[in-house]
Protein backbone atom coordinates (compact mmCIF):
# COMPACT_ATOMS: atom_id res chain seq x y z
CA UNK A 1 0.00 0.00 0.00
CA UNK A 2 1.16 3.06 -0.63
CA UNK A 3 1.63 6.23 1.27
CA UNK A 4 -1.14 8.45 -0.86
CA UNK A 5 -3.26 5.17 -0.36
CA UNK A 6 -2.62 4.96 3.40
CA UNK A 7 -3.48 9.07 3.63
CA UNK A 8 -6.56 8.63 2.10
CA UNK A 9 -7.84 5.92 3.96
CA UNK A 10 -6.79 7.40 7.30
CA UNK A 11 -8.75 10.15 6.13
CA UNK A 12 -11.95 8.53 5.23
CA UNK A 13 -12.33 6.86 8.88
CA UNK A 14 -11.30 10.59 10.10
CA UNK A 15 -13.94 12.01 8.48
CA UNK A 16 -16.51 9.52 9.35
CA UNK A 17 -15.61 9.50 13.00
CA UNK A 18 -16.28 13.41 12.65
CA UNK A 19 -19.52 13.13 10.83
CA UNK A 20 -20.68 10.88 13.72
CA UNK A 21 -19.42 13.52 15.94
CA UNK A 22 -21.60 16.24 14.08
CA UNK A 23 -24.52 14.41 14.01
CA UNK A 24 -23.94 14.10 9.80
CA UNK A 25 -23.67 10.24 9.66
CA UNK A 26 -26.58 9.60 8.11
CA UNK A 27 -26.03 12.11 5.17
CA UNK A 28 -22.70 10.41 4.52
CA UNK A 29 -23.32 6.92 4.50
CA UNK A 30 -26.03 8.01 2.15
CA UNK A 31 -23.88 10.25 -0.39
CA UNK A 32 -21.05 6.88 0.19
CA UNK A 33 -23.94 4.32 -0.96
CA UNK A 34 -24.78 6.90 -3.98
CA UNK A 35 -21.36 6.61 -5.13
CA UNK A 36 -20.82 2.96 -5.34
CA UNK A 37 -23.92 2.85 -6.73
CA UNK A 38 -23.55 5.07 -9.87
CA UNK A 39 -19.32 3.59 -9.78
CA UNK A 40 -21.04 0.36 -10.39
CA UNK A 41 -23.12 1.78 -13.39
CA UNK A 42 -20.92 3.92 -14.97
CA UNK A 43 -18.63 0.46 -14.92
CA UNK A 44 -20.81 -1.39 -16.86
CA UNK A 45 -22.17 1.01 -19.41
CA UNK A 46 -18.55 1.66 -20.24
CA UNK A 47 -16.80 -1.80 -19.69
């Protein structure tokens, strides 16, 4: 793994510690779920 890979995944778990924290965990997991979603999608219309 490397270093920008490590960053960005101590990031992630930063930010959703802090979105728990705020009371914003729902919005995120939400927006997170979108994502994969339309990732998953866009991979198969273009594959």
């Amino acid at each position: 793994m490397g270093m920008k890979s490590r960053i960005y995944k101590f990031l992630r778990i930063w930010n959703d510690i802090d979105s728990v924290r705020k009371g914003h965990a729902g919005k995120r997991i939400g927006r997170r779920a979108a994502g994969k979603a339309t990732g998953k999608v866009l991979k198969k219309l273009f594959k």
